[in-house]
C-alpha atoms as a PDB file:
ATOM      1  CA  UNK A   1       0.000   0.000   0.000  1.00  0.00           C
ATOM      2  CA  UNK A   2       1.055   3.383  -1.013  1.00  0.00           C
ATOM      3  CA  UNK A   3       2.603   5.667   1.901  1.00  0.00           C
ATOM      4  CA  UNK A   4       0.379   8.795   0.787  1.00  0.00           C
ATOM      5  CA  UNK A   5      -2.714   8.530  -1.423  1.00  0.00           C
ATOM      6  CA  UNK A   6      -3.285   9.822  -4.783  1.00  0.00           C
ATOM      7  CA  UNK A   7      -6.366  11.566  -3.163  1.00  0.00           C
ATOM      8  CA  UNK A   8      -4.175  13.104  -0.511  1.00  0.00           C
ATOM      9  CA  UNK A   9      -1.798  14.637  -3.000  1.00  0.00           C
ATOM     10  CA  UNK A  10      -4.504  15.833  -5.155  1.00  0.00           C
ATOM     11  CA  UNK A  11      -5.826  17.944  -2.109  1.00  0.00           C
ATOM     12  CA  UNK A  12      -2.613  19.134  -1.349  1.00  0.00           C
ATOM     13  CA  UNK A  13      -1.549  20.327  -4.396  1.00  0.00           C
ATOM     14  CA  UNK A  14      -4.753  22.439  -5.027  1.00  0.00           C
ATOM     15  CA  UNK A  15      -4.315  23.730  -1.337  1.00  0.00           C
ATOM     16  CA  UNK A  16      -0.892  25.010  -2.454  1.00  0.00           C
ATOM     17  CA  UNK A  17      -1.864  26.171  -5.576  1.00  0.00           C
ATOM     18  CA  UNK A  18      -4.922  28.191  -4.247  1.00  0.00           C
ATOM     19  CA  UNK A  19      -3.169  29.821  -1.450  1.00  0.00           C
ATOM     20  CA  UNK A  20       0.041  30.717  -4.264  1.00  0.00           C
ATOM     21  CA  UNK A  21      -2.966  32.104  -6.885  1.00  0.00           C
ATOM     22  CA  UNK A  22      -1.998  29.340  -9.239  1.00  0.00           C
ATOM     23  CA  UNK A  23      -5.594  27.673  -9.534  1.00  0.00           C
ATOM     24  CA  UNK A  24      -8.268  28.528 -11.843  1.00  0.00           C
ATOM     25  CA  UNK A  25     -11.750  26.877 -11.216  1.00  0.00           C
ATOM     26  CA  UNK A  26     -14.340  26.914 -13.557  1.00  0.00           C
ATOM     27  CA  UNK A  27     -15.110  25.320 -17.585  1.00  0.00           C
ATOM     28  CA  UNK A  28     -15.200  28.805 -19.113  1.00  0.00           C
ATOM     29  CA  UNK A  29     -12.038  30.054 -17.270  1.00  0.00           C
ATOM     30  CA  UNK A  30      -9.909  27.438 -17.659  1.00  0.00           C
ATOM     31  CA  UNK A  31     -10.632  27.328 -21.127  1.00  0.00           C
ATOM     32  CA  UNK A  32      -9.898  30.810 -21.572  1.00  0.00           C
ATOM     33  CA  UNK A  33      -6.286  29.958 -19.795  1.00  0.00           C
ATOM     34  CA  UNK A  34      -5.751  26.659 -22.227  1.00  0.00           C
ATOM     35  CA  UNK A  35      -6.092  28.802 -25.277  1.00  0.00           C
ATOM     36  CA  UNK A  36      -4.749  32.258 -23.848  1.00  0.00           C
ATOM     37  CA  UNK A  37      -1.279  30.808 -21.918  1.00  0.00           C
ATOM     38  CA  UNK A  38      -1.796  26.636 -22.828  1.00  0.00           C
ATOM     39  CA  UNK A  39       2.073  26.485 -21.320  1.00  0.00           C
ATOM     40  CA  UNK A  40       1.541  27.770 -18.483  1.00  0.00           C
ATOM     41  CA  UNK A  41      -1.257  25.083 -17.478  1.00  0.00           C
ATOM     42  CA  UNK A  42       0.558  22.182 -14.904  1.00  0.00           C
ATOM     43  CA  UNK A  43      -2.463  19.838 -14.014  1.00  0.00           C
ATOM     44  CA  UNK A  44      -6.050  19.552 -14.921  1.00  0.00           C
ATOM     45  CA  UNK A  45      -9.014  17.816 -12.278  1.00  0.00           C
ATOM     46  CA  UNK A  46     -12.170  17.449 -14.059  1.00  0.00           C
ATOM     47  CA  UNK A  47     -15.280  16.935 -11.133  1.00  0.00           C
ATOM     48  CA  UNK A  48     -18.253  15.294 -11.840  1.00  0.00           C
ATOM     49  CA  UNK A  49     -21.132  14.528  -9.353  1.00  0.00           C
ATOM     50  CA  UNK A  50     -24.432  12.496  -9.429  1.00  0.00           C
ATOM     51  CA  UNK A  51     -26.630  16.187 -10.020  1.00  0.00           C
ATOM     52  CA  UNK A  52     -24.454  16.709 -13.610  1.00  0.00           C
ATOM     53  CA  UNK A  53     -23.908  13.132 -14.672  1.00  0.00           C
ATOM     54  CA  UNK A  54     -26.603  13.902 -17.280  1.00  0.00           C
ATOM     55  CA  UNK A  55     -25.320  17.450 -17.694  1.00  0.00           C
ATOM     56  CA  UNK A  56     -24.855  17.170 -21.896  1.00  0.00           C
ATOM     57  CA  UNK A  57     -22.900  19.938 -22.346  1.00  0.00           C
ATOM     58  CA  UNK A  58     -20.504  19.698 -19.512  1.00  0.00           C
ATOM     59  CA  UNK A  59     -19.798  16.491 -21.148  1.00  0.00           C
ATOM     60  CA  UNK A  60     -19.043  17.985 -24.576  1.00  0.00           C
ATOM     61  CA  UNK A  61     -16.877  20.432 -22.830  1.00  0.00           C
ATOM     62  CA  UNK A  62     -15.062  17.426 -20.652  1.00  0.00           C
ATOM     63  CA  UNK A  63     -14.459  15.798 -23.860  1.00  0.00           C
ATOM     64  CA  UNK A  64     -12.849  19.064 -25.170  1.00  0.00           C
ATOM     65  CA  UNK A  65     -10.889  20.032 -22.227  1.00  0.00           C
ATOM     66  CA  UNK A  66      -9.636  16.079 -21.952  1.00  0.00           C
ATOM     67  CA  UNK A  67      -8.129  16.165 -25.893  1.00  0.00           C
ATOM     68  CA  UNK A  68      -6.801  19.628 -25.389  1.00  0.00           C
ATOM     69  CA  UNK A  69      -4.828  17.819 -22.173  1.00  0.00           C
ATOM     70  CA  UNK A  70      -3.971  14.964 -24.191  1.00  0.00           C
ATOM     71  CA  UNK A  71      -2.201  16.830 -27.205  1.00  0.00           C
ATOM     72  CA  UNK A  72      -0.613  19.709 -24.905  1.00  0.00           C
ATOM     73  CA  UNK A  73       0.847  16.692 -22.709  1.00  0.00           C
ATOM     74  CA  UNK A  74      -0.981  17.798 -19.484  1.00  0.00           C
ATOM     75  CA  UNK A  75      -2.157  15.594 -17.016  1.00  0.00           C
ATOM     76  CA  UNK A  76      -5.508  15.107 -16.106  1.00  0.00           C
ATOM     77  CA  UNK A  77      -7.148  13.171 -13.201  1.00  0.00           C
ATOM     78  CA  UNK A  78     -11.079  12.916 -12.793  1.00  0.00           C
ATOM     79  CA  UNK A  79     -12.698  13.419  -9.047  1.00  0.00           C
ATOM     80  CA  UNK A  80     -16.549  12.330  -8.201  1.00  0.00           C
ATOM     81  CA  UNK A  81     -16.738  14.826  -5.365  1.00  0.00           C
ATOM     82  CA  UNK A  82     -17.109  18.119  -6.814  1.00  0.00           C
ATOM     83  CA  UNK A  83     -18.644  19.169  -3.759  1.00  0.00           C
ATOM     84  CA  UNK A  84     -15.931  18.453  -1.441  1.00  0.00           C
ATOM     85  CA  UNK A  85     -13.345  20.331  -3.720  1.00  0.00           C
ATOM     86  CA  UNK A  86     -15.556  23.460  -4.039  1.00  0.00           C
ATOM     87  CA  UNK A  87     -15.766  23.883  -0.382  1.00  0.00           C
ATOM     88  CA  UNK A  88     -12.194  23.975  -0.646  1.00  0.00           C
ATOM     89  CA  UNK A  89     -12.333  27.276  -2.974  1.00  0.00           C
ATOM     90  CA  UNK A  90     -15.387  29.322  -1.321  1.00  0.00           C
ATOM     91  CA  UNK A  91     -14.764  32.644  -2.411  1.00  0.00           C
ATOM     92  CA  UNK A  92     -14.853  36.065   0.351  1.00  0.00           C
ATOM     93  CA  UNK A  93     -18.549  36.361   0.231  1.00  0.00           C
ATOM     94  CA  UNK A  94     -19.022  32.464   0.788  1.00  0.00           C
ATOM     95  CA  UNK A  95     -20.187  31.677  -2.393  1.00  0.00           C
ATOM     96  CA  UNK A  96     -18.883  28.091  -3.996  1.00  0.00           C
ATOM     97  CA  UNK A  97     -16.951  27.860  -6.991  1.00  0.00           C
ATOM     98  CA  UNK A  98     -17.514  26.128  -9.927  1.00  0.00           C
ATOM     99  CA  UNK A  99     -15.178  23.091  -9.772  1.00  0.00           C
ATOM    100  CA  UNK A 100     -16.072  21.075 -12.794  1.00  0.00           C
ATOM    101  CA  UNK A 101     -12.736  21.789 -13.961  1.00  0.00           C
ATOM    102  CA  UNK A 102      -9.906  23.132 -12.225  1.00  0.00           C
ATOM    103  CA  UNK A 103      -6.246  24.136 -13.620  1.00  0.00           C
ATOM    104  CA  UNK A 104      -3.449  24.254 -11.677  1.00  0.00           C
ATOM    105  CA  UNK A 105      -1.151  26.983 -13.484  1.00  0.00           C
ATOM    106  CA  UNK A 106       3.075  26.884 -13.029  1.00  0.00           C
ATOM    107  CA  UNK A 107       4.363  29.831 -11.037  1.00  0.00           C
ATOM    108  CA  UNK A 108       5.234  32.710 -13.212  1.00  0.00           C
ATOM    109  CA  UNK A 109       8.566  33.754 -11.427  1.00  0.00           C
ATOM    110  CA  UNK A 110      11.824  32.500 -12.732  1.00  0.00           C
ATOM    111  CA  UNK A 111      13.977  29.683 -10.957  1.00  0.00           C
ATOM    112  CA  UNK A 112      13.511  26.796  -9.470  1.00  0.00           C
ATOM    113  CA  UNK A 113       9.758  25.271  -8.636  1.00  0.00           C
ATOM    114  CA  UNK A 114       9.048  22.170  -6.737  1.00  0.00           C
ATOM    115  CA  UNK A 115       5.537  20.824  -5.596  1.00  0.00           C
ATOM    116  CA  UNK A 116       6.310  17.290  -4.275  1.00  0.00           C
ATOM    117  CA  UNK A 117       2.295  16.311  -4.231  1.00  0.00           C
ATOM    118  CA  UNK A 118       1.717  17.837  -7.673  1.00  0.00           C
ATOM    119  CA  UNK A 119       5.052  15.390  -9.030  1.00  0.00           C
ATOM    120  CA  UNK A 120       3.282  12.179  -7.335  1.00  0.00           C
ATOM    121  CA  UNK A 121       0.053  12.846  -9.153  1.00  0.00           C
ATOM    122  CA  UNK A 122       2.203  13.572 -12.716  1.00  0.00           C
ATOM    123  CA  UNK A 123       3.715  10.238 -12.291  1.00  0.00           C
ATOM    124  CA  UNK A 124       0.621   8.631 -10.918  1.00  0.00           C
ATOM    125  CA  UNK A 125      -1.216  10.011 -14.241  1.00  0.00           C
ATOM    126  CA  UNK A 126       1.852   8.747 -15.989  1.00  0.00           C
ATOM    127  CA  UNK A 127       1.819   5.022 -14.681  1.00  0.00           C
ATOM    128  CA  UNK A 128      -2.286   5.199 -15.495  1.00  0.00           C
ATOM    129  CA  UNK A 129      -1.516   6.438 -19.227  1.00  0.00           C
ATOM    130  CA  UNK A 130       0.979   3.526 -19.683  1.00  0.00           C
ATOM    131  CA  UNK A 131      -1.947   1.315 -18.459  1.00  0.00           C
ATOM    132  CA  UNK A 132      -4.771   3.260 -21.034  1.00  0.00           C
ATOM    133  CA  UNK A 133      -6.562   4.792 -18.218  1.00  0.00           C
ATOM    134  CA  UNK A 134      -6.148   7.818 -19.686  1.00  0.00           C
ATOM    135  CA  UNK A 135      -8.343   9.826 -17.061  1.00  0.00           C
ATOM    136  CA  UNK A 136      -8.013   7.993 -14.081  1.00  0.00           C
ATOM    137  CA  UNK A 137     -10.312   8.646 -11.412  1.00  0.00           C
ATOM    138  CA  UNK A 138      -9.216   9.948  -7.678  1.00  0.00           C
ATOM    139  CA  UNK A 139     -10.619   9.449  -4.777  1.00  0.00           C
ATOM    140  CA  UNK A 140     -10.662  12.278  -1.926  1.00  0.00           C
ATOM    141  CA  UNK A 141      -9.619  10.918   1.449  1.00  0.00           C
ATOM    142  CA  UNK A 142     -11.987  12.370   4.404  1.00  0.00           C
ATOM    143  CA  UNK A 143     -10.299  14.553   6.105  1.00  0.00           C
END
C-alpha cells in the first residue's frame, strides 16, 4: 500500500496552488487559460457529481478540455466529489466555486519550482496512461 494517497496529493496540491494564486476553477475560465497561456497550465481535475452526470454539455466540454490535455501533454485526473473540492475554494462572500474543472497553473517567477504532491500525481497520471486509463479517477480521502 502506497505511503500517501493519490487523493491526498490531489488535495494538497490544489491547497498550495490556491493559497500561491496558481488555480483557476471553472469550464469557461480554464478554457480561456488553455487557449490564452496553454504552457503555463501544470495539471487539470475534471469533477463530476451524481446532479451533472446527465449534464450534456458539460460532457461535450469534458471531452474538449480532456483532448486539449492529451495533445498539450498535461495531465488530467477525474474526481466524483465536486462538492468536497468546491468547499475547498469558497470565495470572500461564501459563495462556492464552480469546480467542474480546475487548472493548476506553473508559477510565473523565474527559478527553481518544486511541488512534491503535484510530481506524485504527474507520475501517478503517468503510470495510469501507460496502463490506457487515460483519465483515471481519484478518490478524496476524508479529512
Amino acid at each position: 500500500m502506497k505511503m500517501v494517497s493519490e487523493g491526498a496529493c490531489l488535495l494538497d496540491a490544489v491547497i498550495c496552488a490556491r493559497d500561491e494564486g496558481r488555480l483557476t476553477a471553472g469550464v469557461y475560465e480554464c478554457a480561456k487559460i488553455m487557449n490564452d497561456d496553454p504552457d503555463s497550465v501544470s495539471f487539470c481535475v475534471l469533477a463530476m457529481d451524481e446532479e451533472f452526470e446527465c449534464d450534456i454539455a458539460l460532457q461535450i466540454h469534458f471531452t474538449l478540455i480532456q483532448a486539449f490535455c492529451f495533445d498539450n501533454d498535461i495531465s488530467i485526473v477525474r474526481v466524483s466529489d465536486s462538492q468536497r473540492l468546491a468547499e475547498l475554494l469558497v470565495d470572500k462572500a461564501g459563495k462556492l466555486e464552480d469546480t467542474h474543472c480546475m487548472l493548476i497553473t506553473m508559477p510565473t517567477e523565474e527559478g527553481p519550482w518544486e511541488d512534491p504532491a503535484l510530481e506524485k500525481l504527474h507520475m501517478f497520471c503517468a503510470e495510469s496512461r501507460s496502463c490506457h486509463d487515460w483519465v483515471p479517477e481519484v478518490s478524496l480521502p476524508v479529512r
